[in-house]
C-alpha atoms as a PDB file:
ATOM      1  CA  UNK A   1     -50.572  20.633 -29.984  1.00  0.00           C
ATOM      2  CA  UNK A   2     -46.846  19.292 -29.629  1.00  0.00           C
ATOM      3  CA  UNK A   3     -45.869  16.878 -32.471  1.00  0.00           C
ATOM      4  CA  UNK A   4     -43.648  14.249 -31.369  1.00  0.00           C
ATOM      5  CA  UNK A   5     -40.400  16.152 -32.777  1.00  0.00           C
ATOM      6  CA  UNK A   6     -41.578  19.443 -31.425  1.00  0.00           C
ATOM      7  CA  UNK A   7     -41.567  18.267 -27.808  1.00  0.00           C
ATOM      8  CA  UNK A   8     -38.014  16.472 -28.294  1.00  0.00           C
ATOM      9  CA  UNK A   9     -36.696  19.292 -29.357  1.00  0.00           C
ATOM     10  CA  UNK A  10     -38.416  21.648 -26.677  1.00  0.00           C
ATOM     11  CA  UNK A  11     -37.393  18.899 -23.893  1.00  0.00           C
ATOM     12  CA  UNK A  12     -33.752  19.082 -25.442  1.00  0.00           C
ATOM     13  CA  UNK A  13     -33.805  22.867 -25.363  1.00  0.00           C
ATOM     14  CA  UNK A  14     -35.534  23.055 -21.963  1.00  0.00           C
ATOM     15  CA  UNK A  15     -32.570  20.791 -20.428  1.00  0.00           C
ATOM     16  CA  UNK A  16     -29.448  22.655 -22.371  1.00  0.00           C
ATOM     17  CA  UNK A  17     -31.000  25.503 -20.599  1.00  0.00           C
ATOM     18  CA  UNK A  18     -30.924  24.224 -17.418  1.00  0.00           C
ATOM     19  CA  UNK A  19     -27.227  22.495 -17.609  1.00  0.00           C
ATOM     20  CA  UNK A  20     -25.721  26.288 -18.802  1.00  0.00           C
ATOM     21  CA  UNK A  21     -27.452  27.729 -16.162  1.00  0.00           C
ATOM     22  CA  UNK A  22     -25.808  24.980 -13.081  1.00  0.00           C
ATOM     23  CA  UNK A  23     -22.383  26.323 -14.567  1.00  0.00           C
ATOM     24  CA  UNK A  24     -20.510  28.368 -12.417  1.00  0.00           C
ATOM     25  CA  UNK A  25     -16.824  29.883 -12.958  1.00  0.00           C
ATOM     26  CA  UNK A  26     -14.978  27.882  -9.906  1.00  0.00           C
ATOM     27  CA  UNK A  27     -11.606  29.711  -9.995  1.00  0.00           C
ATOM     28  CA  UNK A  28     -13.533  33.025  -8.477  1.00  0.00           C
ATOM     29  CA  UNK A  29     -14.014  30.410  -5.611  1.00  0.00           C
ATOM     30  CA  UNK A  30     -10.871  29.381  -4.792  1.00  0.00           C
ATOM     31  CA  UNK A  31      -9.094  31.084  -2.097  1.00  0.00           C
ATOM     32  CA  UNK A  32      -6.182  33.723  -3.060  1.00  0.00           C
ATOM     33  CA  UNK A  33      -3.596  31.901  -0.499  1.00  0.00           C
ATOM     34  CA  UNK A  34      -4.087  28.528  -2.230  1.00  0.00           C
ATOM     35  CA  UNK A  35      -1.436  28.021  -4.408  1.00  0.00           C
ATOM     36  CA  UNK A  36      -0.450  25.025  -7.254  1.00  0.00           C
ATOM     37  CA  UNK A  37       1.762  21.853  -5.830  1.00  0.00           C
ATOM     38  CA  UNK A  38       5.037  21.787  -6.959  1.00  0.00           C
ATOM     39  CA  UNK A  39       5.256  19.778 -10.385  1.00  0.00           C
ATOM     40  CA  UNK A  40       7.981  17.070  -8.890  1.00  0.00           C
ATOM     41  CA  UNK A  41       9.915  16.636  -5.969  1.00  0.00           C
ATOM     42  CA  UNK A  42      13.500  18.314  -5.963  1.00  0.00           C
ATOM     43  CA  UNK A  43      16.489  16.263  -4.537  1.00  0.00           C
ATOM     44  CA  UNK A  44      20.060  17.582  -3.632  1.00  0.00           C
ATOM     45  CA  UNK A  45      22.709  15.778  -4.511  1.00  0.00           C
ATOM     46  CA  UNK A  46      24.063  15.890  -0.022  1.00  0.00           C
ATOM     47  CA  UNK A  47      20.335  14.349   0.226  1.00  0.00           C
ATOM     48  CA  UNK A  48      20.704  11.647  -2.761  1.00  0.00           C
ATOM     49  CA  UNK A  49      24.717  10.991  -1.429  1.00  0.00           C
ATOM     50  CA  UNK A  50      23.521  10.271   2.461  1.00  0.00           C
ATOM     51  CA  UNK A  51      20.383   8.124   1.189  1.00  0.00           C
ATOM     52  CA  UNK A  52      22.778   5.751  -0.982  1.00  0.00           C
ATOM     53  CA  UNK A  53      25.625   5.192   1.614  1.00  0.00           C
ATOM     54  CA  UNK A  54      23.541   4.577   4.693  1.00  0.00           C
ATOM     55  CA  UNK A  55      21.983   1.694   2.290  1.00  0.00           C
ATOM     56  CA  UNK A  56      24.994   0.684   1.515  1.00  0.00           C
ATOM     57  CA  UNK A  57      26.860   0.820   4.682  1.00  0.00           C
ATOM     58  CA  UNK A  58      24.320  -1.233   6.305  1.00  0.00           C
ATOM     59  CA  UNK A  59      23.604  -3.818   3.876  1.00  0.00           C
ATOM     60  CA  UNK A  60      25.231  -7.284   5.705  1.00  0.00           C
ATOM     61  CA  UNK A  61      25.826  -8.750   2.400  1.00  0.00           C
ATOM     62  CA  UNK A  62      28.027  -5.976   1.365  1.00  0.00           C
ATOM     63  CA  UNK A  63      30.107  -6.281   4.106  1.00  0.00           C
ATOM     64  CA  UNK A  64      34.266  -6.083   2.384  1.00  0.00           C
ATOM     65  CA  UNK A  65      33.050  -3.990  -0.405  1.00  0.00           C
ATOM     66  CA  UNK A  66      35.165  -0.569  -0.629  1.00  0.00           C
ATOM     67  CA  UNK A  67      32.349   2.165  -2.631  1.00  0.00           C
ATOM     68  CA  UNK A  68      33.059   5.468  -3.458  1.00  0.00           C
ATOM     69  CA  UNK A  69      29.893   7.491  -4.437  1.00  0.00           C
ATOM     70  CA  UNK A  70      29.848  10.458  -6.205  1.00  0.00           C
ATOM     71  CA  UNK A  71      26.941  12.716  -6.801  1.00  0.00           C
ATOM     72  CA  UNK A  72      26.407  15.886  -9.197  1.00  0.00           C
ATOM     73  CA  UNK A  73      23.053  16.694 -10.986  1.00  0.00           C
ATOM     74  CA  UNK A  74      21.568  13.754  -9.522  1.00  0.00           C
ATOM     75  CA  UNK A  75      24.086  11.400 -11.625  1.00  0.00           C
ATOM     76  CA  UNK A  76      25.678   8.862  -9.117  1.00  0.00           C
ATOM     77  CA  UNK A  77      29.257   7.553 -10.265  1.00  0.00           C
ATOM     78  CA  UNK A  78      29.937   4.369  -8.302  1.00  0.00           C
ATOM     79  CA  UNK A  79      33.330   2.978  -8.008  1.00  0.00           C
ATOM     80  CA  UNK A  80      35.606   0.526  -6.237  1.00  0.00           C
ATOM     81  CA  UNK A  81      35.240  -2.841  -5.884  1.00  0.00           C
ATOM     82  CA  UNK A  82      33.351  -5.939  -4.493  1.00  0.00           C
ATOM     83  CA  UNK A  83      33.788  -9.471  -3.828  1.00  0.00           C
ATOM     84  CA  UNK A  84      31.047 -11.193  -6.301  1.00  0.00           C
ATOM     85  CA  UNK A  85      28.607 -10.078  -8.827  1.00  0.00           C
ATOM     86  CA  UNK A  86      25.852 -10.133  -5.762  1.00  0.00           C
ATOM     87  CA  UNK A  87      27.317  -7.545  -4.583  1.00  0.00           C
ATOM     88  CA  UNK A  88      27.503  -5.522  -7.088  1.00  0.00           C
ATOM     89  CA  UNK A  89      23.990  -5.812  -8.339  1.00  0.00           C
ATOM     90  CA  UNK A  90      22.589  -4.688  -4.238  1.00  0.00           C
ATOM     91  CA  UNK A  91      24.921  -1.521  -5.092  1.00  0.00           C
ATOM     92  CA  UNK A  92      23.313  -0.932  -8.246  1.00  0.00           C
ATOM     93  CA  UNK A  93      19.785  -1.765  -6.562  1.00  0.00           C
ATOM     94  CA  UNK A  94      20.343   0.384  -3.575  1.00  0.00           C
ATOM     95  CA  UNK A  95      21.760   2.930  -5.439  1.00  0.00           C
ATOM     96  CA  UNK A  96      18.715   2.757  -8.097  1.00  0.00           C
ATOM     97  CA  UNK A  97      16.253   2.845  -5.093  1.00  0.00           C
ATOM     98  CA  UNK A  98      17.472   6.387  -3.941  1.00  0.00           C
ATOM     99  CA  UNK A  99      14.661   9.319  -4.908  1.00  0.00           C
ATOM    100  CA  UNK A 100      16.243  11.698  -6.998  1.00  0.00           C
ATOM    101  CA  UNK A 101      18.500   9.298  -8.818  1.00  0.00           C
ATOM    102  CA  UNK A 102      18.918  10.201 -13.070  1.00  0.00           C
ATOM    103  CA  UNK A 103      21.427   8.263 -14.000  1.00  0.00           C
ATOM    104  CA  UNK A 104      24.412   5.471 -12.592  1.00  0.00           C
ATOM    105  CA  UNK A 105      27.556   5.485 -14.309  1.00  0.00           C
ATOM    106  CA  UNK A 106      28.793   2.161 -11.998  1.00  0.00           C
ATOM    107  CA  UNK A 107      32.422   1.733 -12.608  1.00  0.00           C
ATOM    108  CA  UNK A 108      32.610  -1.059  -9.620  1.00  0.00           C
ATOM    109  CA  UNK A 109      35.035  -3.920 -10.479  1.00  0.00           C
ATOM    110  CA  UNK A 110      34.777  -7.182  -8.762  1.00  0.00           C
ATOM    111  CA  UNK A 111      37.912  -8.676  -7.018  1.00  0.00           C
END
């Protein structure tokens, strides 16, 4: 007869059993033409340059504003001027929004 121990330990042993058994090695199921994502999105600089000055071209509110973008490494140098600081924070913001974007160096000086 089972003590009260004896059958825990039997019932603990029974379903260990059972759990290693379930286990299966997954990667022998994965198809050979599947392959990993890419670990981030990659944006070129052309890309990151077009994205910025179509915002900013087309932004009303910067309308008198004269912007020169640069790109290189996904660094964005913004100079020229504007009329008020509101304009010079939607550059910033627009130019922030852009995918891709590191870093702003924003030399913009107001009139």
């Amino acid at each position: 007869m089972l003590t009260g121990n004896k059958l825990l330990n039997l019932t603990l042993l029974f379903m260990t059993a059972l759990i290693l058994i379930g286990c299966e090695n997954y990667s022998e199921r994965t198809h050979k033409s599947w392959v990993p994502p890419p670990s981030s999105p990659v944006y070129d600089d052309s890309t990151i340059f077009a994205r910025i000055t179509t915002a900013v071209q087309s932004d009303p509110a910067l309308q008198g504003s004269k912007i020169d973008i640069k790109v290189q490494d996904g660094t964005v140098t913004l100079s020229g001027t504007v009329n008020n600081e509101d304009q010079l924070t939607r550059v910033n913001m627009h130019t922030w929004i852009v995918d891709g974007v590191k870093k702003v160096n924003n030399q913009i000086v107001k009139n």
